[in-house]
PDB file of N, CA and C in Angstrom:
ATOM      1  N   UNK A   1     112.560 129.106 104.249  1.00  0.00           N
ATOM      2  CA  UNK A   1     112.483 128.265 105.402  1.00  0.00           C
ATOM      3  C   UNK A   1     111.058 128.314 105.938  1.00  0.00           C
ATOM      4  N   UNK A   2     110.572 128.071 107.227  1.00  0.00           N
ATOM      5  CA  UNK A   2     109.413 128.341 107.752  1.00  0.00           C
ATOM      6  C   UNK A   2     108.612 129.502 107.207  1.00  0.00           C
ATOM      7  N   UNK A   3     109.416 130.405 107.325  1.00  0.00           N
ATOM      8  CA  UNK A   3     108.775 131.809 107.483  1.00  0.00           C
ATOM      9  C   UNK A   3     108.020 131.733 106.170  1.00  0.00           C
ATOM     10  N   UNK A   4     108.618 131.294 105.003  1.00  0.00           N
ATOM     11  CA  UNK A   4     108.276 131.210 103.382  1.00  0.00           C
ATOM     12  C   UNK A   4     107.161 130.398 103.852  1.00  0.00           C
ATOM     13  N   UNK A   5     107.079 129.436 104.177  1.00  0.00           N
ATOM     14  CA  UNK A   5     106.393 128.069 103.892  1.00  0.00           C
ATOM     15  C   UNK A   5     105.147 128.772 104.998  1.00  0.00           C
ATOM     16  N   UNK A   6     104.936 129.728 105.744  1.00  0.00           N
ATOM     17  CA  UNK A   6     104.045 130.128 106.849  1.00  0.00           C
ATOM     18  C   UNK A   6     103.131 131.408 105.439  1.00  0.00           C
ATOM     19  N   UNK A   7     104.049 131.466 105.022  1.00  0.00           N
ATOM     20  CA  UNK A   7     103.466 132.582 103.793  1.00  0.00           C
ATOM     21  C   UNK A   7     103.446 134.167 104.374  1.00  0.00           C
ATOM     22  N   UNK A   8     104.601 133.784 104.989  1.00  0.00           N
ATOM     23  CA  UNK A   8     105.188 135.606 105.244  1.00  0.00           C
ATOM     24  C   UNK A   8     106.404 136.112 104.702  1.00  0.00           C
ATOM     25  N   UNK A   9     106.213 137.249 103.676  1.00  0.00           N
ATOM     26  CA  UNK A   9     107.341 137.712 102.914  1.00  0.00           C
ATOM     27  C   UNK A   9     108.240 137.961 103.564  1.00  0.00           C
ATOM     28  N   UNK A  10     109.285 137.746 103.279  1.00  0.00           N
ATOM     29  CA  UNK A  10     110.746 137.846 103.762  1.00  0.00           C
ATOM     30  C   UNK A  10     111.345 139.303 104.071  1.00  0.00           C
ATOM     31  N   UNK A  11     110.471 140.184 103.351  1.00  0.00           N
ATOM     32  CA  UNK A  11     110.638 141.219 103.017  1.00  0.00           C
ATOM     33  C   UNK A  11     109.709 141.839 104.227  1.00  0.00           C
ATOM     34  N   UNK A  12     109.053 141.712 104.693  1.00  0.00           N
ATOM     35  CA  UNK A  12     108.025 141.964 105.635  1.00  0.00           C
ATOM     36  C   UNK A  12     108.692 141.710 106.721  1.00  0.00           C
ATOM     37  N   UNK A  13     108.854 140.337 106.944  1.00  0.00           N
ATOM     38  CA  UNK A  13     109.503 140.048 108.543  1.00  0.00           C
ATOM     39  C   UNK A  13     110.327 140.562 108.545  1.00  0.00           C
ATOM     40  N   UNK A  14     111.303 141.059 107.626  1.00  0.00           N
ATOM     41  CA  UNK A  14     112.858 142.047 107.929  1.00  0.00           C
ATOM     42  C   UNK A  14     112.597 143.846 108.381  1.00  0.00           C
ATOM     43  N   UNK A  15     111.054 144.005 107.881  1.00  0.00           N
ATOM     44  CA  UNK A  15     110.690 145.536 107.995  1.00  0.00           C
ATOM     45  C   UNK A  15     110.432 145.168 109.681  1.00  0.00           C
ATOM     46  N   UNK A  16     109.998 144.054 110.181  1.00  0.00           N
ATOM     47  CA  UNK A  16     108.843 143.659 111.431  1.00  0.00           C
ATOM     48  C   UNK A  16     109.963 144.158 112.166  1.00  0.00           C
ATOM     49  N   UNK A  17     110.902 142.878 112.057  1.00  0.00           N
ATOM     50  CA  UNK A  17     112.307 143.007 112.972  1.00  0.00           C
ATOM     51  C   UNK A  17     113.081 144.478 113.406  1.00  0.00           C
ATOM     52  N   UNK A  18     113.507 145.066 112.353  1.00  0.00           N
ATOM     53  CA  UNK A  18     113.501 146.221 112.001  1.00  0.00           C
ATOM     54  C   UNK A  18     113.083 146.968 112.846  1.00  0.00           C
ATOM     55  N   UNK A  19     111.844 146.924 112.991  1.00  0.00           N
ATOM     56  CA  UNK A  19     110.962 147.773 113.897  1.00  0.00           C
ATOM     57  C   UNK A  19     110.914 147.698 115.627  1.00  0.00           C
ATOM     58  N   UNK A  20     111.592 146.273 115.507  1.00  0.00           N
ATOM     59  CA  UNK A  20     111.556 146.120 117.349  1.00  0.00           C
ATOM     60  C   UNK A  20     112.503 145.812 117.859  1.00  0.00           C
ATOM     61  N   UNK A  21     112.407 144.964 119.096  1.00  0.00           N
ATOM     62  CA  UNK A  21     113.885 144.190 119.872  1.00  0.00           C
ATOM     63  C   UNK A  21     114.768 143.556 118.999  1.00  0.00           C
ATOM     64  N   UNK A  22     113.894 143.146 117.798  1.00  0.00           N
ATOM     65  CA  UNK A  22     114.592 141.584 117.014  1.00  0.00           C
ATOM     66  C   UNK A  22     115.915 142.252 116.041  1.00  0.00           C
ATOM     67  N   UNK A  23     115.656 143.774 116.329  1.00  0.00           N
ATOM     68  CA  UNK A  23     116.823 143.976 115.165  1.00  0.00           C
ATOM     69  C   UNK A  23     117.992 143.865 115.723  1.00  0.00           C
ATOM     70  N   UNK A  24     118.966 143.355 114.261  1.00  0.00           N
ATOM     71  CA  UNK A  24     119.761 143.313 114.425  1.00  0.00           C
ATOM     72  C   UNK A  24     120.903 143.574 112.652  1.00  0.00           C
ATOM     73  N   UNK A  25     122.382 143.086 112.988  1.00  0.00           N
ATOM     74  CA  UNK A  25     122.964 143.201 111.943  1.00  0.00           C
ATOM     75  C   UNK A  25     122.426 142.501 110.474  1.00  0.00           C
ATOM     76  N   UNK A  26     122.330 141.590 111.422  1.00  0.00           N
ATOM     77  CA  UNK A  26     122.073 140.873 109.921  1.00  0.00           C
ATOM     78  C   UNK A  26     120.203 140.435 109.204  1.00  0.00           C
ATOM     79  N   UNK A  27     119.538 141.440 110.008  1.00  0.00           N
ATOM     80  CA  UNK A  27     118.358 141.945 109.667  1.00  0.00           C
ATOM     81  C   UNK A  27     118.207 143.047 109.012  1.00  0.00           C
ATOM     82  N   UNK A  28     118.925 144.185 109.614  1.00  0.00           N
ATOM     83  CA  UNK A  28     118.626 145.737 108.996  1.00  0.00           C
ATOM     84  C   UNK A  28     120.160 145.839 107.713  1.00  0.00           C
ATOM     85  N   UNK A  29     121.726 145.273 108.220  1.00  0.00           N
ATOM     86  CA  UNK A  29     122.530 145.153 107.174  1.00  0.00           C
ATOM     87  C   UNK A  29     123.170 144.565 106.065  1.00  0.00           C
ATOM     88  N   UNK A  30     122.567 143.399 106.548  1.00  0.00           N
ATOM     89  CA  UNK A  30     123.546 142.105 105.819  1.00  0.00           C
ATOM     90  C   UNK A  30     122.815 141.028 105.618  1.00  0.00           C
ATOM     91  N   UNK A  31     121.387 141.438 105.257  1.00  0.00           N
ATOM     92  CA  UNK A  31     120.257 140.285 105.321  1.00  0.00           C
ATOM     93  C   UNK A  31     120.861 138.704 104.101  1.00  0.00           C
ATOM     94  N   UNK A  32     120.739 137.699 104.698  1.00  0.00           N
ATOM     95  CA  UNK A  32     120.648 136.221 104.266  1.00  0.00           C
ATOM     96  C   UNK A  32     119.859 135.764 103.097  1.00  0.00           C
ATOM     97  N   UNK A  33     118.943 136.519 103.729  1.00  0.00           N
ATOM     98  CA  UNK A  33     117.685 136.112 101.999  1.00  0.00           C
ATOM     99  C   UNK A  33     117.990 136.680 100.929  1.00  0.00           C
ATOM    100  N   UNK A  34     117.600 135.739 100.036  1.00  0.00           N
ATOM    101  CA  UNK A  34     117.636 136.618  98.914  1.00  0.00           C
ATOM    102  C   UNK A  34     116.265 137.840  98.183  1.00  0.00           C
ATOM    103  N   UNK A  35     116.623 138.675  97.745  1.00  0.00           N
ATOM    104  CA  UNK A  35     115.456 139.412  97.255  1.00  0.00           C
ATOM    105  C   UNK A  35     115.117 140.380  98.567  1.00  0.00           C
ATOM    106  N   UNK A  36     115.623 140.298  99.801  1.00  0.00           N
ATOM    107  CA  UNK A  36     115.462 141.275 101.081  1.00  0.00           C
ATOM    108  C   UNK A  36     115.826 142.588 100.653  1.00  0.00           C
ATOM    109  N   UNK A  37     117.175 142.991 100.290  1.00  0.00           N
ATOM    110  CA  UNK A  37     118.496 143.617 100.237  1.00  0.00           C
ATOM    111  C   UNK A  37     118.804 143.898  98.819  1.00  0.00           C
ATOM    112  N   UNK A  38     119.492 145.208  98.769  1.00  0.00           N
ATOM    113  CA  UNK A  38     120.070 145.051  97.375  1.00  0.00           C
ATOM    114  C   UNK A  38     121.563 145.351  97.727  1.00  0.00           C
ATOM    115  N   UNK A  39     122.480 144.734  97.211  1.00  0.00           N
ATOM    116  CA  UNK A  39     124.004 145.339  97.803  1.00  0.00           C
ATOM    117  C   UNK A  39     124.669 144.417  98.892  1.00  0.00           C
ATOM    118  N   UNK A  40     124.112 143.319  99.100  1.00  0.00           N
ATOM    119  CA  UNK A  40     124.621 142.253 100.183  1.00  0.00           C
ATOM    120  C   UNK A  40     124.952 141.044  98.960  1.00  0.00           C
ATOM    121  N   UNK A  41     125.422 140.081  99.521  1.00  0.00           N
ATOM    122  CA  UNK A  41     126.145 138.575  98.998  1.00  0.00           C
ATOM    123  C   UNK A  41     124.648 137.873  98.406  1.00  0.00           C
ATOM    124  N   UNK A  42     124.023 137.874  99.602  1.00  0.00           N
ATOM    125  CA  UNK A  42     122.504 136.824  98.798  1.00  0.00           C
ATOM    126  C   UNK A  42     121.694 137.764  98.111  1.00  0.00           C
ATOM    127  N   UNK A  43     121.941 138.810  97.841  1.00  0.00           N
ATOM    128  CA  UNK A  43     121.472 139.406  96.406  1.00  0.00           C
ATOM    129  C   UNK A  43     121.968 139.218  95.096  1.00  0.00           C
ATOM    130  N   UNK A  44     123.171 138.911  94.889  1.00  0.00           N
ATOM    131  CA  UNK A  44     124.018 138.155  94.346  1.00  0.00           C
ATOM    132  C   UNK A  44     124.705 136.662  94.365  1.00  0.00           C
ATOM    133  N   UNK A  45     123.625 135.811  94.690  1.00  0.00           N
ATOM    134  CA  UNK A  45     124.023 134.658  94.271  1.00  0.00           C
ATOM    135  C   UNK A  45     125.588 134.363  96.043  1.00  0.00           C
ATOM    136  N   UNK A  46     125.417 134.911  96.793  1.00  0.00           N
ATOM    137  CA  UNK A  46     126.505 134.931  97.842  1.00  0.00           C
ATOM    138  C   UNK A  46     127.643 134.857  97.259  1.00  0.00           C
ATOM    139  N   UNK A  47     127.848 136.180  96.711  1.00  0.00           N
ATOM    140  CA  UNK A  47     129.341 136.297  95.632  1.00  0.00           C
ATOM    141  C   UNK A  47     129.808 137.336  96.238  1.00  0.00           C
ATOM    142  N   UNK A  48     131.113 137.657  96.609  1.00  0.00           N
ATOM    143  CA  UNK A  48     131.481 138.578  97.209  1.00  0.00           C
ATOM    144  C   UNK A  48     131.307 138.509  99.167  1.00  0.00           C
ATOM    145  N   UNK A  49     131.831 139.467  99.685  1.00  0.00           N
ATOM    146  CA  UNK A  49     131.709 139.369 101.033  1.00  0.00           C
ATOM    147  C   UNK A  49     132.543 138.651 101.747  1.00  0.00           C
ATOM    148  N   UNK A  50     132.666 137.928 103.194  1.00  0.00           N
ATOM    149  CA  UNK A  50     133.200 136.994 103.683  1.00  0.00           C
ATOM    150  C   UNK A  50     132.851 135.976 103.746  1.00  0.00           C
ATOM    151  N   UNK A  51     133.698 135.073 102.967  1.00  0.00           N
ATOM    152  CA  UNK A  51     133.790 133.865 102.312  1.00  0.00           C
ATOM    153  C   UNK A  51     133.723 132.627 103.462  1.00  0.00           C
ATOM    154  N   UNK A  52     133.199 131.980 103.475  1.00  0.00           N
ATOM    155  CA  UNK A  52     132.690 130.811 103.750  1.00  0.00           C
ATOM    156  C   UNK A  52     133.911 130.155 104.680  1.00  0.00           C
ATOM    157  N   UNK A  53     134.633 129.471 103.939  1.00  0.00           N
ATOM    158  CA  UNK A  53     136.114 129.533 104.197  1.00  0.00           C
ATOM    159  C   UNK A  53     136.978 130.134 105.353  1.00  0.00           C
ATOM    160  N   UNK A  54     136.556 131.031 105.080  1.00  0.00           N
ATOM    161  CA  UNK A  54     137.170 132.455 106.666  1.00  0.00           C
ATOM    162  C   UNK A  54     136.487 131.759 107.304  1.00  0.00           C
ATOM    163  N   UNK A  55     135.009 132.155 107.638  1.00  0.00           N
ATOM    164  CA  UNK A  55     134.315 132.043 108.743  1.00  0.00           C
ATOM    165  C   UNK A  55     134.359 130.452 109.309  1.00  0.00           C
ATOM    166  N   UNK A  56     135.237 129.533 108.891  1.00  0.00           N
ATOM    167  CA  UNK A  56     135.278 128.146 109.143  1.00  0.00           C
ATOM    168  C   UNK A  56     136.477 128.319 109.754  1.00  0.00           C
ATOM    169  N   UNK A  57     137.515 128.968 109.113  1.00  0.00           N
ATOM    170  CA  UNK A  57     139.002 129.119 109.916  1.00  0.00           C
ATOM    171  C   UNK A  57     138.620 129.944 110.921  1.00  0.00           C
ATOM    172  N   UNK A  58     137.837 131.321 111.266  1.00  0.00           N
ATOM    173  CA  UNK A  58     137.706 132.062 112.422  1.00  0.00           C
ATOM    174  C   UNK A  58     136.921 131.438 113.288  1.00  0.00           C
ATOM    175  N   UNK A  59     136.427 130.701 113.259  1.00  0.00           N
ATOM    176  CA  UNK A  59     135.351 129.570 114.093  1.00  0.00           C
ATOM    177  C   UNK A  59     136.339 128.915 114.854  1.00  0.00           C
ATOM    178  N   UNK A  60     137.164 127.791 113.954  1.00  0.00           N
ATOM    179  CA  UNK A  60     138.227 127.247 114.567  1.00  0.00           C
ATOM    180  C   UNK A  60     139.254 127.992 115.343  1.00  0.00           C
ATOM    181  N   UNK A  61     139.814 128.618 115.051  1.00  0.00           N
ATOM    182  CA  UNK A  61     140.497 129.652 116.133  1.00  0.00           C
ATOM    183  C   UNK A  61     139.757 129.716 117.783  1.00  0.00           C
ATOM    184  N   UNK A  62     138.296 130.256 117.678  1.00  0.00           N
ATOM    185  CA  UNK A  62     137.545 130.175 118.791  1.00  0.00           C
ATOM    186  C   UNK A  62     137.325 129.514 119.340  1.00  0.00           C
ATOM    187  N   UNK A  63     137.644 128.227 118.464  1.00  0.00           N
ATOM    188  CA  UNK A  63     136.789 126.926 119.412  1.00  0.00           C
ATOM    189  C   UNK A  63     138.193 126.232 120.020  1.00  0.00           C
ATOM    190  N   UNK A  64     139.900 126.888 119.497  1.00  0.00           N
ATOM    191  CA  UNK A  64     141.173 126.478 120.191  1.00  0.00           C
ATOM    192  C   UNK A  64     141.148 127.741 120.940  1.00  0.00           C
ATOM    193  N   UNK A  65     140.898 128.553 121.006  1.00  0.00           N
ATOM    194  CA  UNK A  65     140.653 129.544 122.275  1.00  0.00           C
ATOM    195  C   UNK A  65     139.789 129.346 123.771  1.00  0.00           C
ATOM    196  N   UNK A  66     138.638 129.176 123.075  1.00  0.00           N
ATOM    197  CA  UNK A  66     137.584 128.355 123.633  1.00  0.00           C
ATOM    198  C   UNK A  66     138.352 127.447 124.418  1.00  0.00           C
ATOM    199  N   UNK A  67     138.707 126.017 123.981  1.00  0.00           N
ATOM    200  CA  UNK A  67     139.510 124.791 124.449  1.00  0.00           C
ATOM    201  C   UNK A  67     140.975 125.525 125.712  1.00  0.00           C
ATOM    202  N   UNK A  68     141.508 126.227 124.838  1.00  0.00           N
ATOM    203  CA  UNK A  68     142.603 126.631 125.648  1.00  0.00           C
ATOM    204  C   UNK A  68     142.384 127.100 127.380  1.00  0.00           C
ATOM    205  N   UNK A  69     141.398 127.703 127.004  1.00  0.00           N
ATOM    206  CA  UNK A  69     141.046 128.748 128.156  1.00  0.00           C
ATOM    207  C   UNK A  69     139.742 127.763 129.440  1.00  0.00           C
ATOM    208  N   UNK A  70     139.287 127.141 128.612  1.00  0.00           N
ATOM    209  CA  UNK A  70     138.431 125.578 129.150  1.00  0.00           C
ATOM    210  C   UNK A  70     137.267 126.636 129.291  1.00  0.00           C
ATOM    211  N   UNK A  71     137.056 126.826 128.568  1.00  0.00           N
ATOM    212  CA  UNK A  71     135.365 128.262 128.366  1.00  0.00           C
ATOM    213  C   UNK A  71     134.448 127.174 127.659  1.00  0.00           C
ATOM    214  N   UNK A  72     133.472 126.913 128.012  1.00  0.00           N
ATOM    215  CA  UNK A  72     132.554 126.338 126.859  1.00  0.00           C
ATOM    216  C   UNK A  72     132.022 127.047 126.264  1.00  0.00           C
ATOM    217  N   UNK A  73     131.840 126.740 125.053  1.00  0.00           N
ATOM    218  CA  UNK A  73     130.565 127.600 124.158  1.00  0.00           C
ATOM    219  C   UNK A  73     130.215 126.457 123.312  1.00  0.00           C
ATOM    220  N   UNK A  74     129.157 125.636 123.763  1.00  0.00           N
ATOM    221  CA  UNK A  74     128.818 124.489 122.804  1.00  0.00           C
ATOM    222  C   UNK A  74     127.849 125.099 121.434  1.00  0.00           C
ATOM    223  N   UNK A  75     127.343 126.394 121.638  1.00  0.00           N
ATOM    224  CA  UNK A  75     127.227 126.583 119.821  1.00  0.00           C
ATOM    225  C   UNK A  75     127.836 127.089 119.268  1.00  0.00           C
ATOM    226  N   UNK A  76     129.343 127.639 119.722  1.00  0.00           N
ATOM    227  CA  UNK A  76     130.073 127.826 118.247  1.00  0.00           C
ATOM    228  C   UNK A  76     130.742 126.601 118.131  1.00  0.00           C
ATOM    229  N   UNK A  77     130.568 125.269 119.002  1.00  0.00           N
ATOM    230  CA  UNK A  77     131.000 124.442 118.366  1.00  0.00           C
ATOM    231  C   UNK A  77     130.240 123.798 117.152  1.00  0.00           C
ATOM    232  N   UNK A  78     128.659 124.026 117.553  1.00  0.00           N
ATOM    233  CA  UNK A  78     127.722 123.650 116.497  1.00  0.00           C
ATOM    234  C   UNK A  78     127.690 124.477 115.108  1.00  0.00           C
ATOM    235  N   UNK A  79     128.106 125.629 115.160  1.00  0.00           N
ATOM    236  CA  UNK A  79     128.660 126.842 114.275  1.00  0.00           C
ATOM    237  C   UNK A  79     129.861 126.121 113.071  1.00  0.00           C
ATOM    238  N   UNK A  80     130.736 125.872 114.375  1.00  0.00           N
ATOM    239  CA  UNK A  80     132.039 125.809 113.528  1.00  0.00           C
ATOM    240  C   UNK A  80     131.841 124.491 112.749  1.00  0.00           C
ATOM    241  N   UNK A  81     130.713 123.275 112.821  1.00  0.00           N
ATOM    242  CA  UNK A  81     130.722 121.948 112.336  1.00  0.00           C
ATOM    243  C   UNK A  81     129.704 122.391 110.792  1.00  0.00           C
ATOM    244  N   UNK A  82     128.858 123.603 111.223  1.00  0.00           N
ATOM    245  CA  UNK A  82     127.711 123.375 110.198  1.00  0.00           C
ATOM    246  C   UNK A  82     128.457 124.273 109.267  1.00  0.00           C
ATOM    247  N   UNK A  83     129.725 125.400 109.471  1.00  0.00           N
ATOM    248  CA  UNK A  83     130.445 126.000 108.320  1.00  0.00           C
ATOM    249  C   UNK A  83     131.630 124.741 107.698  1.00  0.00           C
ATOM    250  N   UNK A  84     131.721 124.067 108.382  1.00  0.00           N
ATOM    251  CA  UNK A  84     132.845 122.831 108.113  1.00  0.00           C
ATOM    252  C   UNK A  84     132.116 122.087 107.118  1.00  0.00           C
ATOM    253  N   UNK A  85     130.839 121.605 106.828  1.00  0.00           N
ATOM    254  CA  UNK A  85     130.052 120.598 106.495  1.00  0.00           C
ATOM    255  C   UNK A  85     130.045 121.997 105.143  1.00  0.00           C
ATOM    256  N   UNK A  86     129.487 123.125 105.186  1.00  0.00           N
ATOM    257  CA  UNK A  86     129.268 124.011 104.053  1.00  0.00           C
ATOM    258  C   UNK A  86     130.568 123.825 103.148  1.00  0.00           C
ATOM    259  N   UNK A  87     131.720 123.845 103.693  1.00  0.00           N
ATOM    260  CA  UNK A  87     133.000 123.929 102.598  1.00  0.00           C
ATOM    261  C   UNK A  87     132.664 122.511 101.720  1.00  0.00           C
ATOM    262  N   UNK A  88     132.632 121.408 102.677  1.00  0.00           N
ATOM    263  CA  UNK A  88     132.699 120.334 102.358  1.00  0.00           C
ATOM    264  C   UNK A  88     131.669 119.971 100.977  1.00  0.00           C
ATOM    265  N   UNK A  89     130.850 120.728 101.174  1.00  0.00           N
ATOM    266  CA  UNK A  89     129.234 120.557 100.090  1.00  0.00           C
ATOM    267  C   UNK A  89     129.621 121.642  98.847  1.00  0.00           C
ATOM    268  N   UNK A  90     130.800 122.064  98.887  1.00  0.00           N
ATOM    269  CA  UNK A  90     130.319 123.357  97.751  1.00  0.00           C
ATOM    270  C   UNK A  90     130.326 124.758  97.979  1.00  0.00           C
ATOM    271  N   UNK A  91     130.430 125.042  99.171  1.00  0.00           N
ATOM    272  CA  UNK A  91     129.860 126.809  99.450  1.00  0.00           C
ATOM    273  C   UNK A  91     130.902 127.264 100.175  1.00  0.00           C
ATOM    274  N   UNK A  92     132.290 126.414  99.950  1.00  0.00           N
ATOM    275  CA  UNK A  92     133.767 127.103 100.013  1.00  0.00           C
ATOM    276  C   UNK A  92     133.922 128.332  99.961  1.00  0.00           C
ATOM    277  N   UNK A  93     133.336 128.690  98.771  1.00  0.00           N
ATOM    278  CA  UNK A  93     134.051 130.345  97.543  1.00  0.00           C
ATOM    279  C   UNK A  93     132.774 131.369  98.276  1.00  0.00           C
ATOM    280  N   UNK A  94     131.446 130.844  98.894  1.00  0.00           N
ATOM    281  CA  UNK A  94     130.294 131.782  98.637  1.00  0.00           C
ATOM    282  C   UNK A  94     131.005 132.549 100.096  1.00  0.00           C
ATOM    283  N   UNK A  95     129.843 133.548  99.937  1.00  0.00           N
ATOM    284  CA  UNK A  95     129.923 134.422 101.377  1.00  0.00           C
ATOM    285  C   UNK A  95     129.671 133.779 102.714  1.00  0.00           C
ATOM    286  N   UNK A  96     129.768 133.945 104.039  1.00  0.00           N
ATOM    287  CA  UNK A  96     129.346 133.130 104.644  1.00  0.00           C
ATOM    288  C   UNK A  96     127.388 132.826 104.896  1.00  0.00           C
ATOM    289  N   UNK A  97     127.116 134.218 104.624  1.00  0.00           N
ATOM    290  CA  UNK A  97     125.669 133.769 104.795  1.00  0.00           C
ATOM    291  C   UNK A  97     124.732 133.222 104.378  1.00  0.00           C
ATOM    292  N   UNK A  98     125.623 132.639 102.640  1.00  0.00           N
ATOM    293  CA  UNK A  98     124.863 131.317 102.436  1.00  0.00           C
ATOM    294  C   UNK A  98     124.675 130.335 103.249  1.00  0.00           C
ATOM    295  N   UNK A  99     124.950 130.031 104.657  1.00  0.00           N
ATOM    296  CA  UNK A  99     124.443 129.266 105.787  1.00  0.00           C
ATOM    297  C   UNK A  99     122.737 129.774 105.674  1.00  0.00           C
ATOM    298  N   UNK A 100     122.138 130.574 105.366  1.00  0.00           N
ATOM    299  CA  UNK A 100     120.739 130.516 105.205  1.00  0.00           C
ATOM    300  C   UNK A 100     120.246 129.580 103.630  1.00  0.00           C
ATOM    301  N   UNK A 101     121.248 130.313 102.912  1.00  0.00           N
ATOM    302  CA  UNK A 101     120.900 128.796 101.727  1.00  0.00           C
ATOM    303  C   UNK A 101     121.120 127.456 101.717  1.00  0.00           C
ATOM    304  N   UNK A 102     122.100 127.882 102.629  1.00  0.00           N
ATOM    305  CA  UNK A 102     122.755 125.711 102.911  1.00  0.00           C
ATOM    306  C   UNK A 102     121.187 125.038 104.031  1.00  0.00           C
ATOM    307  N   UNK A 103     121.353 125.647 104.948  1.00  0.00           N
ATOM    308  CA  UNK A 103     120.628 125.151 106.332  1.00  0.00           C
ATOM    309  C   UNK A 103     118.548 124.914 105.095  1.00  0.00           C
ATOM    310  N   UNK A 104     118.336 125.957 104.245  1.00  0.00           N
ATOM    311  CA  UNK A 104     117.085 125.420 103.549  1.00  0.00           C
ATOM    312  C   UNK A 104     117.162 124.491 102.595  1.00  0.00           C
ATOM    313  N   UNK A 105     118.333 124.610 102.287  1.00  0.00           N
ATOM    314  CA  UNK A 105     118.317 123.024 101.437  1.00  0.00           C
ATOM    315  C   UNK A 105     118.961 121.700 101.579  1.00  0.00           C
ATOM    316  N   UNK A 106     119.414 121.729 102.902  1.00  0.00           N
ATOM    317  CA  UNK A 106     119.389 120.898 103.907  1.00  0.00           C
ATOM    318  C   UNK A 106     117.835 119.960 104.609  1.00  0.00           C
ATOM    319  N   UNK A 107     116.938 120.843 104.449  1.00  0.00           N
ATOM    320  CA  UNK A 107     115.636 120.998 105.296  1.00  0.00           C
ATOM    321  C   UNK A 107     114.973 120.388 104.259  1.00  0.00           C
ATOM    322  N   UNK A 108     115.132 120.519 103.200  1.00  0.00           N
ATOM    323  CA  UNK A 108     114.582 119.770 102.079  1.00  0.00           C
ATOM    324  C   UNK A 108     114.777 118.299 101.993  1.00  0.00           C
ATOM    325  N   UNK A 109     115.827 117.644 102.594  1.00  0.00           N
ATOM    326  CA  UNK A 109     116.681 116.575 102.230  1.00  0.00           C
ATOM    327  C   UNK A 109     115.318 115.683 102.188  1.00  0.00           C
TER     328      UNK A 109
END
């Protein structure tokens, strides 16, 4: 995404993050990129892990919870449309954090 195209290793900004406020899960455990991580889904092709699929049905749940309760949260509604659009394209079976592979080759269009 940017960060590539700015010409900062992926691998770098995850040590940066790491190091300050910015960390988090899916920086220090469960990194998105590929080549970050060894032992996560996008080290493997987003094979394994929680599937795409789930995270589209657990979205929906939230967003009839959400509705029920009259709570807004207008980005997991934006959440729950851009994992909806992922099943729809192909990335059904992958883990969910191919949302970092979908959303860059999206950006390409």
């Amino acid at each position: 995404m940017r960060i590539v195209r700015l010409g900062l290793d992926p691998k770098l900004l995850a040590k940066i993050l790491n190091m300050s406020s910015g960390r988090c899960w899916s920086s220090d455990t469960y990194n998105p990129v590929p080549g970050v991580m060894e032992g996560v889904p996008s080290a493997n092709n987003y094979q394994g892990g929680f599937g795409t699929t789930l995270m589209a049905k657990d979205l929906s749940l939230a967003q009839m919870s959400a509705t029920n309760t009259k709570t807004p949260v207008p980005l997991g509604s934006v959440a729950h449309q851009v994992y909806r659009i992922m099943c729809a394209k192909g990335y059904a079976q992958k883990d969910f954090s191919s949302v970092f592979q979908f959303l860059r080759e999206e950006e390409n269009l």
